[in-house]
C-alpha atoms as a PDB file:
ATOM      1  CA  UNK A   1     132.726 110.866  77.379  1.00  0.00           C
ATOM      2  CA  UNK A   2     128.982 110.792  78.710  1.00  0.00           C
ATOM      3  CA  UNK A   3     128.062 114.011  81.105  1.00  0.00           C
ATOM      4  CA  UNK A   4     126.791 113.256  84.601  1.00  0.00           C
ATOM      5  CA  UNK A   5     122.841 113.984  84.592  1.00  0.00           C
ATOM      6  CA  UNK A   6     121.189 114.621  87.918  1.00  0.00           C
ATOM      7  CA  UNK A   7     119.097 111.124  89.342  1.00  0.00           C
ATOM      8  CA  UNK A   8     115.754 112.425  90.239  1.00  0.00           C
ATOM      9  CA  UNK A   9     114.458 111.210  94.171  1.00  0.00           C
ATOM     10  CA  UNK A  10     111.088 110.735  95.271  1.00  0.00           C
ATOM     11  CA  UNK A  11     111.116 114.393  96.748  1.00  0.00           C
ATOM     12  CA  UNK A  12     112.164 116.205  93.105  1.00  0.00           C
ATOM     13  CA  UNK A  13     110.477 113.571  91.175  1.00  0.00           C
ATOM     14  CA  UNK A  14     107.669 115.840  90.716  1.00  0.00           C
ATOM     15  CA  UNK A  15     109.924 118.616  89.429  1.00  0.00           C
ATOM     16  CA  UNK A  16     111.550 115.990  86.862  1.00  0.00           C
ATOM     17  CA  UNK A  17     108.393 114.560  85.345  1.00  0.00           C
ATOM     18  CA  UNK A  18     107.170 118.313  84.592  1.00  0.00           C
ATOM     19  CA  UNK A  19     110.324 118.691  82.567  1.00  0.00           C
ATOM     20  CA  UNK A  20     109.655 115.655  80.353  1.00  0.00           C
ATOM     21  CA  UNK A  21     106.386 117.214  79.499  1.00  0.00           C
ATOM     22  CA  UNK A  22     108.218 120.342  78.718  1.00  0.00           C
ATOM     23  CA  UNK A  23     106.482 122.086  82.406  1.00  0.00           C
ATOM     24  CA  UNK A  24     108.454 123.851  84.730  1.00  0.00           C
ATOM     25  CA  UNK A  25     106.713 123.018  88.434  1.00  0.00           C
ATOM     26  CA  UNK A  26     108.288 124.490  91.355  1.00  0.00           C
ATOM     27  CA  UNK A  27     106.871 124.200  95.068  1.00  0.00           C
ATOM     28  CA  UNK A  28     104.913 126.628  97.028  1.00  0.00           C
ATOM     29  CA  UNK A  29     104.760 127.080 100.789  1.00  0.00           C
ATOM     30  CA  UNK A  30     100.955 128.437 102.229  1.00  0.00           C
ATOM     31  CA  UNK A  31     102.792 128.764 105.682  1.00  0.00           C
ATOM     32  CA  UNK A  32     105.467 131.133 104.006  1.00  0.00           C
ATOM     33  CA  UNK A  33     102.986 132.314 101.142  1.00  0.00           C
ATOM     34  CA  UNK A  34     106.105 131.590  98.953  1.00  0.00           C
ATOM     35  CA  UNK A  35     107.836 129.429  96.225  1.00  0.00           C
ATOM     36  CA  UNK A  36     111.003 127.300  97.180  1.00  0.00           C
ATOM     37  CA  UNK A  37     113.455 125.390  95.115  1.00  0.00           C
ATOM     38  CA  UNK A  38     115.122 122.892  95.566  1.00  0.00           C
ATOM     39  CA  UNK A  39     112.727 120.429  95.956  1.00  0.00           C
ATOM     40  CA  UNK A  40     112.565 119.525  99.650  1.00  0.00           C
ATOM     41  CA  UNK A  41     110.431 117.711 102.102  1.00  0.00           C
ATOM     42  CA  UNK A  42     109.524 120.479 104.757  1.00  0.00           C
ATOM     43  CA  UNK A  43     109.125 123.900 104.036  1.00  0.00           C
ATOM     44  CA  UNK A  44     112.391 126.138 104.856  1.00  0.00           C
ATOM     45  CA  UNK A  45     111.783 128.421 107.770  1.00  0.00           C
ATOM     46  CA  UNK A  46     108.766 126.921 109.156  1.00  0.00           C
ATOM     47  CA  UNK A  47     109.450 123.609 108.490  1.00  0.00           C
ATOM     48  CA  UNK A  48     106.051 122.758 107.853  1.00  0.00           C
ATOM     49  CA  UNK A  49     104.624 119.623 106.038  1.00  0.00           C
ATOM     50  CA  UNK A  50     102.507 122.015 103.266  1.00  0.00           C
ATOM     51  CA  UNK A  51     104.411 121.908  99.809  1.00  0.00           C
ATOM     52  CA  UNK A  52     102.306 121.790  96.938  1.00  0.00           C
ATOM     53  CA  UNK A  53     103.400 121.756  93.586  1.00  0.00           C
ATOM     54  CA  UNK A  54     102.527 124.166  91.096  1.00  0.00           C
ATOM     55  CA  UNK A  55     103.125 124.458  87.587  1.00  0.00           C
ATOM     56  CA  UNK A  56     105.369 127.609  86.650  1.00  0.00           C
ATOM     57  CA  UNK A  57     105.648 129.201  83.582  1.00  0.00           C
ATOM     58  CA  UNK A  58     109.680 128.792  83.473  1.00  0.00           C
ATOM     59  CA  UNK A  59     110.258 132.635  82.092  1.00  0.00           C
ATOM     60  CA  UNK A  60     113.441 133.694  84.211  1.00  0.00           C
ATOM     61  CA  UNK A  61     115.218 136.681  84.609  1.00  0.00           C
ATOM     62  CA  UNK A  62     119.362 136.414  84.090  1.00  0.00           C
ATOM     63  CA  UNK A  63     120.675 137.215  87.837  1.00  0.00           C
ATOM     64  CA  UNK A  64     124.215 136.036  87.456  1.00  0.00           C
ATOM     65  CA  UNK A  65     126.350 133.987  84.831  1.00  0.00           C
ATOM     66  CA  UNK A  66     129.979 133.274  83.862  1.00  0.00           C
ATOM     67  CA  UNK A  67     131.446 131.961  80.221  1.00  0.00           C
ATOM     68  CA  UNK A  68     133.868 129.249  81.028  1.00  0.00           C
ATOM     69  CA  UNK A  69     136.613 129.560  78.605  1.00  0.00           C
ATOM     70  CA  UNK A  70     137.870 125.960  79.195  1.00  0.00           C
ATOM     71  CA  UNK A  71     136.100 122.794  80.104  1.00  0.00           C
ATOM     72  CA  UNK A  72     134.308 122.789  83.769  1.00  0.00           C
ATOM     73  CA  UNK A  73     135.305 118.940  83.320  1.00  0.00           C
ATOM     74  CA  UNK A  74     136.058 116.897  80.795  1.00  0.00           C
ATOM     75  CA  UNK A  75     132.970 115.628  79.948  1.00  0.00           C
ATOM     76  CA  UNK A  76     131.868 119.005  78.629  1.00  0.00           C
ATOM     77  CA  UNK A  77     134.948 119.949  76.597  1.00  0.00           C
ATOM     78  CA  UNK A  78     132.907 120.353  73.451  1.00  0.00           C
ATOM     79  CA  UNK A  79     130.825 123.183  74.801  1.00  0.00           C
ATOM     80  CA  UNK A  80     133.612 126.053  75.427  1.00  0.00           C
ATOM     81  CA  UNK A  81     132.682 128.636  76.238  1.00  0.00           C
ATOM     82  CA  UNK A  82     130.353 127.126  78.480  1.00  0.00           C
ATOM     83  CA  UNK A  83     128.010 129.962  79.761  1.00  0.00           C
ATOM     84  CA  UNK A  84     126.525 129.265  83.308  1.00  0.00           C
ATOM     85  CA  UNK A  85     123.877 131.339  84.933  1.00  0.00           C
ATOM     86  CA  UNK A  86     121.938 131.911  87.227  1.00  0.00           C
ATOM     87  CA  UNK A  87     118.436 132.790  86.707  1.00  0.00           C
ATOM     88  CA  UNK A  88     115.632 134.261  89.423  1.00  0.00           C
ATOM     89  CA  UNK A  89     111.772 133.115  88.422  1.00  0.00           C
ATOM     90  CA  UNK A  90     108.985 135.850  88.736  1.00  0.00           C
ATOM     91  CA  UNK A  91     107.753 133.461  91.357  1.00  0.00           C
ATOM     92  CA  UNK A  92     110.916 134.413  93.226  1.00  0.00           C
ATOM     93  CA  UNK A  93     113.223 131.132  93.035  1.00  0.00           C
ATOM     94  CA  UNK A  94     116.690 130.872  91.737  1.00  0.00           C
ATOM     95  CA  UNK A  95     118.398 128.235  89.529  1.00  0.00           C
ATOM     96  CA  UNK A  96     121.989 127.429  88.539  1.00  0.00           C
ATOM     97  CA  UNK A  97     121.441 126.289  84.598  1.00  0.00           C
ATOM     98  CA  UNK A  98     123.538 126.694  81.213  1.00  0.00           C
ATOM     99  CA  UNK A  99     122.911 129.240  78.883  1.00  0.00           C
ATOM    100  CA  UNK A 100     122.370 128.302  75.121  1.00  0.00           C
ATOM    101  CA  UNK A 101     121.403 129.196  72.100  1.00  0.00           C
ATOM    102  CA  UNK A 102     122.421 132.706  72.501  1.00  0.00           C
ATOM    103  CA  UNK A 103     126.076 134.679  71.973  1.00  0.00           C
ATOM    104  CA  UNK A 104     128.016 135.270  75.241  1.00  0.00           C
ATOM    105  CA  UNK A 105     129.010 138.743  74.554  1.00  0.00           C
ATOM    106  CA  UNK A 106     124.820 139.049  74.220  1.00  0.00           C
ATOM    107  CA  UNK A 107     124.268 138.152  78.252  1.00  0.00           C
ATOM    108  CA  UNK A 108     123.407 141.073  79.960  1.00  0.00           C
ATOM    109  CA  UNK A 109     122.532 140.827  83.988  1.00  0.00           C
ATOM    110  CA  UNK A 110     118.457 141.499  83.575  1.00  0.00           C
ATOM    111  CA  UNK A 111     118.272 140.262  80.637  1.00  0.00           C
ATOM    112  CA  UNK A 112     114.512 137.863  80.030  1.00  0.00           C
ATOM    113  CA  UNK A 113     115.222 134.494  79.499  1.00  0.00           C
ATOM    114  CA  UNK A 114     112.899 131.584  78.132  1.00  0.00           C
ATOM    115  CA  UNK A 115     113.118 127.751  79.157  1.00  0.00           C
ATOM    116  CA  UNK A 116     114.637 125.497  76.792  1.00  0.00           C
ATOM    117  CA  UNK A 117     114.247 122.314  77.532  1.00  0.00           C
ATOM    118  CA  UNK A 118     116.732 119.122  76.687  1.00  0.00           C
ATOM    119  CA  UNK A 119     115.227 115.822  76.294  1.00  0.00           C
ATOM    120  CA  UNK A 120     117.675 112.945  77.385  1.00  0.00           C
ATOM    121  CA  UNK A 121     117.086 109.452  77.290  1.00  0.00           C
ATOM    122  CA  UNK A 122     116.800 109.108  80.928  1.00  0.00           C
ATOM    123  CA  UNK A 123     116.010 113.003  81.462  1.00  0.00           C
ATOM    124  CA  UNK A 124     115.141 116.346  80.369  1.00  0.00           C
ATOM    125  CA  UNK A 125     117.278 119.233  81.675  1.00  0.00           C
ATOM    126  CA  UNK A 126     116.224 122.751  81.923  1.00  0.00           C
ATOM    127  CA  UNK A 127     118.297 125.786  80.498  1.00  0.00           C
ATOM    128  CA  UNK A 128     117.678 129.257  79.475  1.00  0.00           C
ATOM    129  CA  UNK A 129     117.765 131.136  76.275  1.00  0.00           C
ATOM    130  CA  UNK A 130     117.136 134.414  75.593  1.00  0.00           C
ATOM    131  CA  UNK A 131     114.078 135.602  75.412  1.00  0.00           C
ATOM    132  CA  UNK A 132     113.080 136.698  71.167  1.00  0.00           C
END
């Protein structure tokens, strides 16, 4: 059973091509002298039209996470547990992402975390490891 993968849009498209290249880029807000993800069109807040993208180094802190001990759905019944997280760049965004490559009794809330990324055919997704 194939997994659902996000379809990028012209806003995140920038966001999407970095991950191909193996780059995290996030967007930045002069008016709020601030990152902001998810990719959006106005800044939040201010609403003003002054995202720019910058490139990110993808290092993440672990904020949150769960281990899923059965399938979120079936299409990812092969990867119990399933460890979710939640990770907070230094730049000050959060993301929702899996966790792999690393033993759930391991995740710690703190703990650093390094960008893996996973090349698709259509996409590359971003999770987290931990950091060696």
């Amino acid at each position: 059973m194939t997994r659902p993968i996000p379809l990028p849009t012209p806003t995140s498209a920038p966001y999407w091509d970095g991950l191909r290249r193996h780059e995290v880029w996030c967007q930045f807000s002069p008016s709020l002298d601030a990152y902001v993800f998810y990719p959006r069109v106005l800044a939040p807040g201010t609403l003003a039209d002054d995202l720019q993208w910058r490139r990110i180094s993808g290092a993440a802190t672990l904020v949150s996470f769960a281990v899923a001990q059965r399938p979120v759905a079936p299409q990812f019944a092969d990867t119990v547990p399933h460890l979710l997280g939640v990770v907070q760049w230094p730049e000050g965004p959060r993301l929702a992402t899996e966790l792999v490559d690393v033993d759930p009794e391991e995740l710690r809330i703190g703990m650093a975390l390094t960008p893996v990324f996973v090349d698709h055919p259509d996409i590359t997704l971003l999770h987290y490891t931990a950091a060696r």
